[in-house]
C-alpha atoms as a PDB file:
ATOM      1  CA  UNK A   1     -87.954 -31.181  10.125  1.00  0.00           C
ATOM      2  CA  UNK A   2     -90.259 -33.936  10.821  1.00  0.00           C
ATOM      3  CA  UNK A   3     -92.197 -35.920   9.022  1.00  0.00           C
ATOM      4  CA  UNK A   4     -95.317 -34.074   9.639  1.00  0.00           C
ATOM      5  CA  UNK A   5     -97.259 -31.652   7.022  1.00  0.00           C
ATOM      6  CA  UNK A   6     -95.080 -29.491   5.126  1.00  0.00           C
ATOM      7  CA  UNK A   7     -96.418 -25.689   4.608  1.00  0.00           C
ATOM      8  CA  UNK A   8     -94.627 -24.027   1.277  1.00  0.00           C
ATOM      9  CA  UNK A   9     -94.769 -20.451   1.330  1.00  0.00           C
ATOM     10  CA  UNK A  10     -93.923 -19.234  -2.336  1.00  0.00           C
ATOM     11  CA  UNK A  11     -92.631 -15.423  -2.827  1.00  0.00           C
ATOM     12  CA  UNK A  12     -93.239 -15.294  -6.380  1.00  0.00           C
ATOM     13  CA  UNK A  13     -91.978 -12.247  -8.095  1.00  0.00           C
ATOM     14  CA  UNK A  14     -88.111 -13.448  -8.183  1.00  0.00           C
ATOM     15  CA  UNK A  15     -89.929 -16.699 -10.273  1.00  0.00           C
ATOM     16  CA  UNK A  16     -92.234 -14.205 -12.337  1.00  0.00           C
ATOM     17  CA  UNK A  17     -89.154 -11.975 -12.914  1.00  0.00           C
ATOM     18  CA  UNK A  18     -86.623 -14.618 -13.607  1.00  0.00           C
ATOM     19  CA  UNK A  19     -89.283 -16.373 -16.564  1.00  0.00           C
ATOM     20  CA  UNK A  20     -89.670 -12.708 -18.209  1.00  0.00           C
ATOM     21  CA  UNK A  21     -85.844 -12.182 -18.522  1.00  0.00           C
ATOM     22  CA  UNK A  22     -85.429 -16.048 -19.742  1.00  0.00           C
ATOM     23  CA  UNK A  23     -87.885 -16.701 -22.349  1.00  0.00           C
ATOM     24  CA  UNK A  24     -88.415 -14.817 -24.871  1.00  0.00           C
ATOM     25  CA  UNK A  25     -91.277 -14.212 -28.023  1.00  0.00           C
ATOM     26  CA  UNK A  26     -93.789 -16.188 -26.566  1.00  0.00           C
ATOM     27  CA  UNK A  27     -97.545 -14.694 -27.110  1.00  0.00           C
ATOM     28  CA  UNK A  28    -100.729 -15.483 -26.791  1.00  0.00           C
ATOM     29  CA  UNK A  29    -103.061 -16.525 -29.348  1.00  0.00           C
ATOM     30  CA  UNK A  30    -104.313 -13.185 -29.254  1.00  0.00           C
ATOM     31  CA  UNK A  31    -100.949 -11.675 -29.591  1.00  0.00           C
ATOM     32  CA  UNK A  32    -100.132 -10.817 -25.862  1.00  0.00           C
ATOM     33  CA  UNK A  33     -96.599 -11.753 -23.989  1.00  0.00           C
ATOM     34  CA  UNK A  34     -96.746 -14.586 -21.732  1.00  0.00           C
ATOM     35  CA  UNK A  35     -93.071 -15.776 -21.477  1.00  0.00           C
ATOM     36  CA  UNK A  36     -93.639 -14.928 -17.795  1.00  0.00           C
ATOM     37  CA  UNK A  37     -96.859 -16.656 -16.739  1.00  0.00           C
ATOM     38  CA  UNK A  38     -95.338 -19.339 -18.893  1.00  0.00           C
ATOM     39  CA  UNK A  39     -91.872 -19.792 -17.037  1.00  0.00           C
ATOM     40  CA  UNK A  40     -93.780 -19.327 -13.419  1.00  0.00           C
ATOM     41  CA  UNK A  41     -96.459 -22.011 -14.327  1.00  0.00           C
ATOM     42  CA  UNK A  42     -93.481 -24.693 -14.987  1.00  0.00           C
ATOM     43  CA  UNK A  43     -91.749 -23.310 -12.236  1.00  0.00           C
ATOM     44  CA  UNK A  44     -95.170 -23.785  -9.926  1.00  0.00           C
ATOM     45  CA  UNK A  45     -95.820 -27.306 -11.267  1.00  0.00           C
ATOM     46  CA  UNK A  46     -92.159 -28.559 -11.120  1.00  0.00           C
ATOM     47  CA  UNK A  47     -92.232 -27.180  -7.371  1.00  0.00           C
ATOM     48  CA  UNK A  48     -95.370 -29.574  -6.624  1.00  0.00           C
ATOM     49  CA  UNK A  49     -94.129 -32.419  -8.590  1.00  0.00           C
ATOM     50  CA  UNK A  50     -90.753 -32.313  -6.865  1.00  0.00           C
ATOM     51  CA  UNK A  51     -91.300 -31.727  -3.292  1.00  0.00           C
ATOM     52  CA  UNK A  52     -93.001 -32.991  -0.621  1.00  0.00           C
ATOM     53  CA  UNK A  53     -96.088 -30.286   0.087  1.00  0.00           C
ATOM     54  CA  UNK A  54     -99.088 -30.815   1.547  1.00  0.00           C
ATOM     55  CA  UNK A  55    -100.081 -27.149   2.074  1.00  0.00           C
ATOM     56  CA  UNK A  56     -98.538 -23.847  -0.137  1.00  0.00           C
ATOM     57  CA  UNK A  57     -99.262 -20.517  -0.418  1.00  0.00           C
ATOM     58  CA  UNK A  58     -98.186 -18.093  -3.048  1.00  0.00           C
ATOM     59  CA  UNK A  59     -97.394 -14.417  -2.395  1.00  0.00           C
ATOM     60  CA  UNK A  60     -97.183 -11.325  -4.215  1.00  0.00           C
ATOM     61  CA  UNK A  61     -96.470  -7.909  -4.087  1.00  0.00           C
ATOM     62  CA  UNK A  62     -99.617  -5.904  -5.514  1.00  0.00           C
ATOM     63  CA  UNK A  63     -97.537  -2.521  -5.577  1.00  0.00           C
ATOM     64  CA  UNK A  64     -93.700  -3.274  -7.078  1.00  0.00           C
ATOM     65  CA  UNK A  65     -92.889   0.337  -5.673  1.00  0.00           C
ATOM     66  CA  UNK A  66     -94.272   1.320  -2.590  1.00  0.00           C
ATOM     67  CA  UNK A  67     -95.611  -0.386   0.850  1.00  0.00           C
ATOM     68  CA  UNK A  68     -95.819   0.515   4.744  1.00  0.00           C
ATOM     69  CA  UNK A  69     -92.076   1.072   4.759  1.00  0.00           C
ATOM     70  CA  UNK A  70     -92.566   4.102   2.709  1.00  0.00           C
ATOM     71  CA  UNK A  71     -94.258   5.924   5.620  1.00  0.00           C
ATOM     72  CA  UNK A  72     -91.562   5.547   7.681  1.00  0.00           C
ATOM     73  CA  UNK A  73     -88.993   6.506   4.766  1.00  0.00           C
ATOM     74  CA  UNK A  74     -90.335   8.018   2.035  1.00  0.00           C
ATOM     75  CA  UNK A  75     -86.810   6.501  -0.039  1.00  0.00           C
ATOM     76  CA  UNK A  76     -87.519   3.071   0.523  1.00  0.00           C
ATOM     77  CA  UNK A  77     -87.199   1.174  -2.910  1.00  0.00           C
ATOM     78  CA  UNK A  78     -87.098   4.698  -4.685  1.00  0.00           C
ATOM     79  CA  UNK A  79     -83.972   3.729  -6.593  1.00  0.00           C
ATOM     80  CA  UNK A  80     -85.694   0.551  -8.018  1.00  0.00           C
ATOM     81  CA  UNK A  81     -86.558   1.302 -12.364  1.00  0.00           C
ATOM     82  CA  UNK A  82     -90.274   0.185 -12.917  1.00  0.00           C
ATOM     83  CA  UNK A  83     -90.991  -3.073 -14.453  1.00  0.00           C
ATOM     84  CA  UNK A  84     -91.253  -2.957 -17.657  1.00  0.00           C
ATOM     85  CA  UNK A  85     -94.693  -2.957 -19.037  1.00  0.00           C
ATOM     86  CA  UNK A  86     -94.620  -6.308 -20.898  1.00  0.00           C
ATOM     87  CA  UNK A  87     -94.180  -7.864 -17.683  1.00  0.00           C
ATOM     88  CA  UNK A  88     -96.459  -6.019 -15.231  1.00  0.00           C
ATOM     89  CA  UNK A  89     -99.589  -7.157 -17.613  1.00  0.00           C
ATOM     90  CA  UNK A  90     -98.603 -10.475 -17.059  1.00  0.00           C
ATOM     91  CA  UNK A  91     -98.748 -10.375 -13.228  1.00  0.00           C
ATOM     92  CA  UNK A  92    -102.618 -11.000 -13.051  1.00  0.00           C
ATOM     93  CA  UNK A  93    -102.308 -13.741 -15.290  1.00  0.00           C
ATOM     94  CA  UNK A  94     -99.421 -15.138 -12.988  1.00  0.00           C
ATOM     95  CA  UNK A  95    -102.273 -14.578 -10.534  1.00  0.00           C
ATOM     96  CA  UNK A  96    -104.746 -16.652 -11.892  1.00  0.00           C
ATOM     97  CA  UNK A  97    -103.015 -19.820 -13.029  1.00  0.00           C
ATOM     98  CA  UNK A  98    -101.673 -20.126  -9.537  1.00  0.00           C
ATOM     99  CA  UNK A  99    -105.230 -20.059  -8.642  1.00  0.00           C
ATOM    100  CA  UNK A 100    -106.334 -22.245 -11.411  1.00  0.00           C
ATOM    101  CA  UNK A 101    -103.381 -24.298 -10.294  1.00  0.00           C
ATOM    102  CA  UNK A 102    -104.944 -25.034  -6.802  1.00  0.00           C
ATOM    103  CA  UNK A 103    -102.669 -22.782  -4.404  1.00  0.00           C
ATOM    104  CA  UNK A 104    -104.309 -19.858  -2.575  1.00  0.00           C
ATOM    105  CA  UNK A 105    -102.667 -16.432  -3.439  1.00  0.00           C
ATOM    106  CA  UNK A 106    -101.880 -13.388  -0.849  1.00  0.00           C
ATOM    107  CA  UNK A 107    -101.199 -10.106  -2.038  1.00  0.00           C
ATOM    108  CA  UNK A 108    -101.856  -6.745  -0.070  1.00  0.00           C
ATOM    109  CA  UNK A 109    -101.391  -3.445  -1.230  1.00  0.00           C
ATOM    110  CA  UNK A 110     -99.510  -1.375   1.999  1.00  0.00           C
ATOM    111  CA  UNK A 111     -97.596  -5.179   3.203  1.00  0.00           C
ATOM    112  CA  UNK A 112     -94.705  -6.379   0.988  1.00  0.00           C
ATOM    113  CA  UNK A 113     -94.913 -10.174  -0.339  1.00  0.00           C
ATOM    114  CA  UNK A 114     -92.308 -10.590   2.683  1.00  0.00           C
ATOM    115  CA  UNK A 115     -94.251  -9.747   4.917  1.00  0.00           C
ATOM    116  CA  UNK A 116     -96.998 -11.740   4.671  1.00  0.00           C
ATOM    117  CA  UNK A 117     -94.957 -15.093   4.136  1.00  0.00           C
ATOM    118  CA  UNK A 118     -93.264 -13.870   7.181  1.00  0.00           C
ATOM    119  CA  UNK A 119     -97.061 -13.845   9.026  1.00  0.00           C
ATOM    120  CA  UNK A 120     -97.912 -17.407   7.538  1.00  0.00           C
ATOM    121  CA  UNK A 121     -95.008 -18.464   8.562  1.00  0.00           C
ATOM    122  CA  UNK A 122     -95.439 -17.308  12.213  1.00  0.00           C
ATOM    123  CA  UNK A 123     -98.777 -18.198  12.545  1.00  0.00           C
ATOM    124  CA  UNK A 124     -98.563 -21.491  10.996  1.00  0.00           C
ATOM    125  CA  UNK A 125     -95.490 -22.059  13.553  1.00  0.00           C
ATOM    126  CA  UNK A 126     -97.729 -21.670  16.344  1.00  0.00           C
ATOM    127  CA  UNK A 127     -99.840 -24.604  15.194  1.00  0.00           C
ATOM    128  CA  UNK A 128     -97.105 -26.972  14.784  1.00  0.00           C
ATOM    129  CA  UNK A 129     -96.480 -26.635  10.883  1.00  0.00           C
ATOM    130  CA  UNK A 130     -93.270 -27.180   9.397  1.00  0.00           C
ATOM    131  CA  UNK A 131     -92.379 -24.844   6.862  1.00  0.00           C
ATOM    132  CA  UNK A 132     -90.499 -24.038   4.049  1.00  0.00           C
ATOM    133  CA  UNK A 133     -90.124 -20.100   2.388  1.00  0.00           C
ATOM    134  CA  UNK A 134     -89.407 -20.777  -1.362  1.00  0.00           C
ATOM    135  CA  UNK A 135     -87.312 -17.626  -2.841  1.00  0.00           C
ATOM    136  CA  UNK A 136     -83.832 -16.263  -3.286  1.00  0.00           C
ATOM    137  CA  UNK A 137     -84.168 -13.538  -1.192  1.00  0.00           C
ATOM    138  CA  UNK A 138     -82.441 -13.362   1.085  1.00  0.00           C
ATOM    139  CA  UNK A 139     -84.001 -10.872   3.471  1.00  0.00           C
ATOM    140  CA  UNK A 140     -86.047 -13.793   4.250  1.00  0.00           C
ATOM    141  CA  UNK A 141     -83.600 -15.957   5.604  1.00  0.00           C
ATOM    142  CA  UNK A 142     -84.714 -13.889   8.532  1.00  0.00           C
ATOM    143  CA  UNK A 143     -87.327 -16.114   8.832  1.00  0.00           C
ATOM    144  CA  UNK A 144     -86.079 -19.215   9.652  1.00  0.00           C
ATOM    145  CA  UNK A 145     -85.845 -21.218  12.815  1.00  0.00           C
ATOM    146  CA  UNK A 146     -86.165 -25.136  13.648  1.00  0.00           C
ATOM    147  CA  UNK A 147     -89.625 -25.335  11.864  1.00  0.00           C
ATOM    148  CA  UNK A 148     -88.847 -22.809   8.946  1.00  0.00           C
ATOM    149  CA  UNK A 149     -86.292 -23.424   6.477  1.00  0.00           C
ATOM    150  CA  UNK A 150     -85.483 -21.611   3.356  1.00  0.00           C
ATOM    151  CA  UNK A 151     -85.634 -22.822  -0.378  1.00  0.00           C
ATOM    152  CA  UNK A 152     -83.963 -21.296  -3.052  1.00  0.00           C
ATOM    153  CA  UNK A 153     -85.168 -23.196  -6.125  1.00  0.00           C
ATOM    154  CA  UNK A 154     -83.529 -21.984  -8.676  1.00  0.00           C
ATOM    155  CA  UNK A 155     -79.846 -23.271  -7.143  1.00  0.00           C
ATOM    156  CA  UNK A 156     -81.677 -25.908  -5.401  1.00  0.00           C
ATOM    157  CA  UNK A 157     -79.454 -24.536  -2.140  1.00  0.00           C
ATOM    158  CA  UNK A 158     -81.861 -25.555   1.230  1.00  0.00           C
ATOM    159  CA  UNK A 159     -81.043 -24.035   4.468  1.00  0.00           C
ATOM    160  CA  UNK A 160     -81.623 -24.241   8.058  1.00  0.00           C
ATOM    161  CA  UNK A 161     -80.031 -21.826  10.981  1.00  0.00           C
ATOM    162  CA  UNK A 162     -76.345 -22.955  10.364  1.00  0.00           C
ATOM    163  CA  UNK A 163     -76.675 -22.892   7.093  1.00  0.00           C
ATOM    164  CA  UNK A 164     -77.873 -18.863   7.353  1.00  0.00           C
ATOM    165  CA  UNK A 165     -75.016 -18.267   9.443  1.00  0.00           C
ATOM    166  CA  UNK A 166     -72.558 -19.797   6.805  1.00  0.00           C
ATOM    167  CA  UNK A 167     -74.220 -18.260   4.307  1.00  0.00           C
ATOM    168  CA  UNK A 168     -74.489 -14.677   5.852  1.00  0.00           C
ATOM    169  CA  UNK A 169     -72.353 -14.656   8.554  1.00  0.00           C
ATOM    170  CA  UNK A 170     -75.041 -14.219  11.104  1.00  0.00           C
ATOM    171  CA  UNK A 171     -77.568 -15.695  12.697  1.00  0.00           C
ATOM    172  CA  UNK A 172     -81.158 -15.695  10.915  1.00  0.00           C
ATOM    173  CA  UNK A 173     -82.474 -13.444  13.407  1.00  0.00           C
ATOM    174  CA  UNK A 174     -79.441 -10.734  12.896  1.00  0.00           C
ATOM    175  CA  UNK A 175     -80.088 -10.232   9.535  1.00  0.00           C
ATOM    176  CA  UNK A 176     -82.531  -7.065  10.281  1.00  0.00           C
ATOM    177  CA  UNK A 177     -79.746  -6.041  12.537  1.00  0.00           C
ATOM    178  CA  UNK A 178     -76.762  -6.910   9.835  1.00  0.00           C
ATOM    179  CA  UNK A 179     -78.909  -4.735   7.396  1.00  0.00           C
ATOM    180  CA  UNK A 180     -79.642  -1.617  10.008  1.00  0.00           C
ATOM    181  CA  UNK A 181     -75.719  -1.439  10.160  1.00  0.00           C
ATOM    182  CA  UNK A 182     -74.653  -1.784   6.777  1.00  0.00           C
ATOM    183  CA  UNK A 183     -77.849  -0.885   4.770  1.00  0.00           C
ATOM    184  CA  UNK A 184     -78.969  -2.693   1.545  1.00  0.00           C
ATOM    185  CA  UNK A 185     -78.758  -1.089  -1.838  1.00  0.00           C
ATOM    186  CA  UNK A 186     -81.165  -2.866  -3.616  1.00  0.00           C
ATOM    187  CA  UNK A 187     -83.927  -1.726  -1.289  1.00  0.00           C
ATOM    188  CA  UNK A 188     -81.865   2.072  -0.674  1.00  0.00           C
ATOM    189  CA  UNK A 189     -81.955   0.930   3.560  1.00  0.00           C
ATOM    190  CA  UNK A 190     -79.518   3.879   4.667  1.00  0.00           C
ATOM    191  CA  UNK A 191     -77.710   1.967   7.324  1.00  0.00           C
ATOM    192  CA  UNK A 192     -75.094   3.412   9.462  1.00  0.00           C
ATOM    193  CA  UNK A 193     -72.647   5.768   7.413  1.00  0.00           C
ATOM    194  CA  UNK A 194     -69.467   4.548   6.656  1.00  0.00           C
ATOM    195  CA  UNK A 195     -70.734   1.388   8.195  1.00  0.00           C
ATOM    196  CA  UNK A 196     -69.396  -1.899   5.768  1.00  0.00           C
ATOM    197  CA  UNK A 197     -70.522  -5.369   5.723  1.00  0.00           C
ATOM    198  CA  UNK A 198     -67.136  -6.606   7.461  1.00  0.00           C
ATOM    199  CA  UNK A 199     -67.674  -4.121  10.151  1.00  0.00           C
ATOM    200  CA  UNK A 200     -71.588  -5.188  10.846  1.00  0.00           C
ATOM    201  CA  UNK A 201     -70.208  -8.510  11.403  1.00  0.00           C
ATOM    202  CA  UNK A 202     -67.465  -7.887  13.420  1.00  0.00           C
ATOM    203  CA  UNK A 203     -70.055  -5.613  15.219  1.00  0.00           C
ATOM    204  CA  UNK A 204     -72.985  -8.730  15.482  1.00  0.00           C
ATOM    205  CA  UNK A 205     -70.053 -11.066  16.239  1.00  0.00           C
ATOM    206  CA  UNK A 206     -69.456  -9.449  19.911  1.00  0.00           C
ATOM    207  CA  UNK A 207     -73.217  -7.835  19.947  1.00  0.00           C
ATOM    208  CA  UNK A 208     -76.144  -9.530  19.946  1.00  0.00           C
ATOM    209  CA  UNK A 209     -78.148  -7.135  18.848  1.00  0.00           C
ATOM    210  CA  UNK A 210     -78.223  -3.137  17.227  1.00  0.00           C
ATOM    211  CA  UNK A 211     -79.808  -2.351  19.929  1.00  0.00           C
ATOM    212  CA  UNK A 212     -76.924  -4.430  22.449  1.00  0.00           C
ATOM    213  CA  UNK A 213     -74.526  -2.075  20.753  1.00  0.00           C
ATOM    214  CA  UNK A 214     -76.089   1.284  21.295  1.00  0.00           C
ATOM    215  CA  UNK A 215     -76.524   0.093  24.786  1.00  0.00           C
ATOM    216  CA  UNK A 216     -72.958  -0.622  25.355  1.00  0.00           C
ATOM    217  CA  UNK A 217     -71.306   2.370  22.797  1.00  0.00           C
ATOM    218  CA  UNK A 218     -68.100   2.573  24.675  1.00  0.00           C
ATOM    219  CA  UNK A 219     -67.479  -0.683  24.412  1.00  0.00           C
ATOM    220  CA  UNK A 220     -67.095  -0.138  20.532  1.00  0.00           C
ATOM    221  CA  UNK A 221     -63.478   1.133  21.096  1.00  0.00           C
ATOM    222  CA  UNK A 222     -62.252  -1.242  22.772  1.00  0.00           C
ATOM    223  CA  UNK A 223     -63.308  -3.379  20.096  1.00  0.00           C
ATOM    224  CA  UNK A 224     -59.979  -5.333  17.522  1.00  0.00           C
ATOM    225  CA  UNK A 225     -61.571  -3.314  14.160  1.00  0.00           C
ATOM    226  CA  UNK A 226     -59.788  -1.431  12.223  1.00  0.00           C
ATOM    227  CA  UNK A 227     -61.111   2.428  13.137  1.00  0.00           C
ATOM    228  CA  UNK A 228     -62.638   1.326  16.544  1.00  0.00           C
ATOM    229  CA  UNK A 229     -62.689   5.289  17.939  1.00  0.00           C
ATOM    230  CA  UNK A 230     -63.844   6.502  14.536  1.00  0.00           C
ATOM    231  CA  UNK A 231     -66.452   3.988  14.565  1.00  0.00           C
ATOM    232  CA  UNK A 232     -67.795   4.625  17.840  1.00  0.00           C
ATOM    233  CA  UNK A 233     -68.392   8.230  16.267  1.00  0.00           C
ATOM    234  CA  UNK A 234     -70.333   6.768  12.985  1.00  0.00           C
ATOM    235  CA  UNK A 235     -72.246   4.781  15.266  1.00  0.00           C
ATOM    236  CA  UNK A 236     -73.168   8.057  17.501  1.00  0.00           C
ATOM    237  CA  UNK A 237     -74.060   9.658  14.516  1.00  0.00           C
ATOM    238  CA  UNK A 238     -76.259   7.542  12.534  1.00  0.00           C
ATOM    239  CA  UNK A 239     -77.842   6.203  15.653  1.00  0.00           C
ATOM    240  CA  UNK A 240     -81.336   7.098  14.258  1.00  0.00           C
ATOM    241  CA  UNK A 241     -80.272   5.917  10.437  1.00  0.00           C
ATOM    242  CA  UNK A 242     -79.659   2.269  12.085  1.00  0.00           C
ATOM    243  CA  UNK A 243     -82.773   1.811  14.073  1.00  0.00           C
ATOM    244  CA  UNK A 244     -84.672   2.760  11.010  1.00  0.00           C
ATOM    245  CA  UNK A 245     -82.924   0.866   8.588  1.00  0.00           C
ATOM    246  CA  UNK A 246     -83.260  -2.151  11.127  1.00  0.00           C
ATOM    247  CA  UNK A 247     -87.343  -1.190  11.070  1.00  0.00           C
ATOM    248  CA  UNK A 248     -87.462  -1.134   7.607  1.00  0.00           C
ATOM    249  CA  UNK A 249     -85.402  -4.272   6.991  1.00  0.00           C
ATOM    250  CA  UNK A 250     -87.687  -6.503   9.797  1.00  0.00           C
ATOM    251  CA  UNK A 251     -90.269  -8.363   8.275  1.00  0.00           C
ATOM    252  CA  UNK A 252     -93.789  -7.979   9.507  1.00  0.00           C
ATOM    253  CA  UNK A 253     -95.436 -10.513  11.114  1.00  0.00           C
ATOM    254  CA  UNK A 254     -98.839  -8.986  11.359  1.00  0.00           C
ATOM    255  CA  UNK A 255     -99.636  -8.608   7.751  1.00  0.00           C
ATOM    256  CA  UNK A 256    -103.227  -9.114   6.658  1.00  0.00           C
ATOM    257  CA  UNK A 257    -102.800 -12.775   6.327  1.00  0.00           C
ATOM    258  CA  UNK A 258    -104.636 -15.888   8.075  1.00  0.00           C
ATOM    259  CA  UNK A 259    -103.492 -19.205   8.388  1.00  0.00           C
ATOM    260  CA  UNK A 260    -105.631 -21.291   7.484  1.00  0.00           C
ATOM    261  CA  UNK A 261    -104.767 -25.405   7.700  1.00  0.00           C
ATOM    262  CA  UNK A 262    -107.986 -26.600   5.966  1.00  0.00           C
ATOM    263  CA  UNK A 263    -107.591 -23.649   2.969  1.00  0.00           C
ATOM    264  CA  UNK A 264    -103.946 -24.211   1.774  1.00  0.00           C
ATOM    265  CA  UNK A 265    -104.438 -27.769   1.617  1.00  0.00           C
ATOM    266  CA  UNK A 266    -103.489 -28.958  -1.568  1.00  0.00           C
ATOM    267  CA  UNK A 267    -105.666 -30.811  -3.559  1.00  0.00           C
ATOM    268  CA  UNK A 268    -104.421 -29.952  -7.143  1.00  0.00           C
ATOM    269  CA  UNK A 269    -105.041 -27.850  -9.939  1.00  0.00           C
ATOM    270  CA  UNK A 270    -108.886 -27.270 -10.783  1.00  0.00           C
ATOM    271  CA  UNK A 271    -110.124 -28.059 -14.762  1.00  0.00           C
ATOM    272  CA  UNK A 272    -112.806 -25.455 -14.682  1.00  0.00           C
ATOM    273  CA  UNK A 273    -110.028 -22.877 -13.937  1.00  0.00           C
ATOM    274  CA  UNK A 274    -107.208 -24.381 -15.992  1.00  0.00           C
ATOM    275  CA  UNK A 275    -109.312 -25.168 -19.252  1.00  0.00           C
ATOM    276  CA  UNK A 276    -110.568 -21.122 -20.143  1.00  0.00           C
ATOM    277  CA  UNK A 277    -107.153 -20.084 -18.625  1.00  0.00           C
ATOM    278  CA  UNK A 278    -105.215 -22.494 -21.054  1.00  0.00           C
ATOM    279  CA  UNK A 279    -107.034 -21.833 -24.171  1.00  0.00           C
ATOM    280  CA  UNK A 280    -106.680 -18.208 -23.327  1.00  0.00           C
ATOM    281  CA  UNK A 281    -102.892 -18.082 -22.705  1.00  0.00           C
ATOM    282  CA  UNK A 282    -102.189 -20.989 -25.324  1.00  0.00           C
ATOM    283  CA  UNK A 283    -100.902 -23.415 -22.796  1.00  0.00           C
ATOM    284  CA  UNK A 284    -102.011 -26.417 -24.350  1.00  0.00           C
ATOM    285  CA  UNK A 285     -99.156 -28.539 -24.270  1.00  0.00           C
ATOM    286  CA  UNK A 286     -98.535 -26.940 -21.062  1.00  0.00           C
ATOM    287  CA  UNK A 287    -102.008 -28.714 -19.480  1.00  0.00           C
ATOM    288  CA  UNK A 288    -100.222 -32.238 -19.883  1.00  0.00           C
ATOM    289  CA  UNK A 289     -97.477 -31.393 -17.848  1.00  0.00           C
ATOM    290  CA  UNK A 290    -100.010 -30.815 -14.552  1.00  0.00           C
ATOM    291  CA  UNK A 291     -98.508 -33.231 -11.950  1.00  0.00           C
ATOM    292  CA  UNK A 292    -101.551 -33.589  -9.809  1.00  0.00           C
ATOM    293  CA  UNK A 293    -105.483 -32.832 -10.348  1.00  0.00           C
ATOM    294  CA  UNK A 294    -108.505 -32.596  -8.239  1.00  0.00           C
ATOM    295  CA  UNK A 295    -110.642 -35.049  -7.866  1.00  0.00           C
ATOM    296  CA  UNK A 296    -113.092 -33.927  -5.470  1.00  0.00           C
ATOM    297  CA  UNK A 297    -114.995 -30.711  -5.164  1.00  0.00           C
ATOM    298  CA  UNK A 298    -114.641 -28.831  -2.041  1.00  0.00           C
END
């Protein structure tokens, strides 16, 4: 990347999620748990204060159950427990200090928190932002290409296309492909039948593409995997499995999102926001640890 603006796109459930599990018996003055808007406001501020953002974004998924994907599979995410209560009243609150914080927040009800970092990212691509997806998921190291890269913050691990490829085996844009073969159990994705992750990469080592493969079946056999007639045959069968797992594990890039250079500037958190918030959460302590404030009204 270059030394021009830098764009952060923030998926933050895994931040929300991983304060709730971390802290513990922290309340509100008016007796209400806030471990996790209190772990993803640090998190938020140590993000600004540490990196080098001009622009950020911060995206959430308003259901935790269902989106678009569920049309097309009813399953999708079906195996997933609910959050637990404590922590879904604390999402709105996670909300608002981001808000309060200065960063514009996307959520959508039918498009996945993915998906609409995905369409920031693409559109803010197109005008000649560099970019960088902050998350641990890694579905979204999909997403990267010479102006996207992807942040996982918590193991401070940063990575660009060869990295993804180390790190997955593939290149970013196989992953949807690597998942349509071997499926993904934390999101129930199907995948292929008898389909494992060493065979999907053997597969996408020697295929571009899912859709190379099912082009060029016979091939298959004459492949050096172990089982190369039998998997010919799994392939043949769970031809329509694949191509909807690969659907369902693409990210969208026409979410309900709009890039906007002059809105995600960032100009720091706001007072008249962070004041009521504070007092109401009991983040007092918490207000002198805001790395940057704004000194201007827009």
């Amino acid at each position: 990347m270059s030394d021009k603006p830098l764009l952060y796109l923030v998926d933050a459930l895994p931040y929300v999620f991983r304060a709730f599990f971390a802290i513990r018996d922290m309340t509100s003055p008016q007796g209400q748990p806030v471990e996790a808007v209190y772990g993803f406001a640090n998190f938020l501020m140590q993000l600004v204060r540490n990196e080098p953002l001009t622009h950020i974004a911060v995206a959430f998924d308003e259901s935790l159950t269902t989106s678009f994907r569920n049309e097309v599979f009813p399953p999708y995410k079906a195996n997933r427990e609910l959050p637990p209560p404590d922590l879904e009243r604390q999402l709105s609150y996670c909300q608002a200090v981001a808000r309060a914080l200065g960063m514009t927040v996307f959520s959508d009800q039918r498009y996945e928190a993915d998906d609409l970092i995905g369409t920031l990212a693409h559109q803010a691509a197109a005008q000649g932002m560099d970019i960088v997806v902050v998350t641990n998921d890694k579905d979204l190291m999909q997403l990267v290409t010479p102006q996207v890269r992807f942040y996982d913050f918590a193991r401070e691990r940063r990575y660009d296309a060869e990295g993804v490829r180390a790190q997955m085996g593939v290149l970013p844009e196989q992953i949807p492909d690597l998942l349509g073969l071997q499926g993904d159990a934390v999101d129930n994705i199907p995948g292929v039948k008898g389909v494992g992750a060493k065979t999907a990469l053997a597969l996408l080592q020697t295929f571009p593409t899912l859709e190379a493969i099912y082009a060029d079946l016979d091939r298959v056999e004459t492949l050096p995997v172990r089982g190369a007639k039998s998997l010919r045959r799994k392939l043949h069968e769970g031809r329509a499995d694949a191509l909807m797992s690969k659907q369902l594990a693409t990210i969208a890039r026409d979410a309900p999102a709009v890039y906007d250079a002059d809105a995600l500037a960032y100009h720091g958190a706001i007072e008249s926001d962070v004041n009521p918030l504070w007092d109401e959460l009991g983040f007092q302590r918490l207000r002198q640890r805001i790395p940057k404030w704004r000194t201007e009204q827009l």
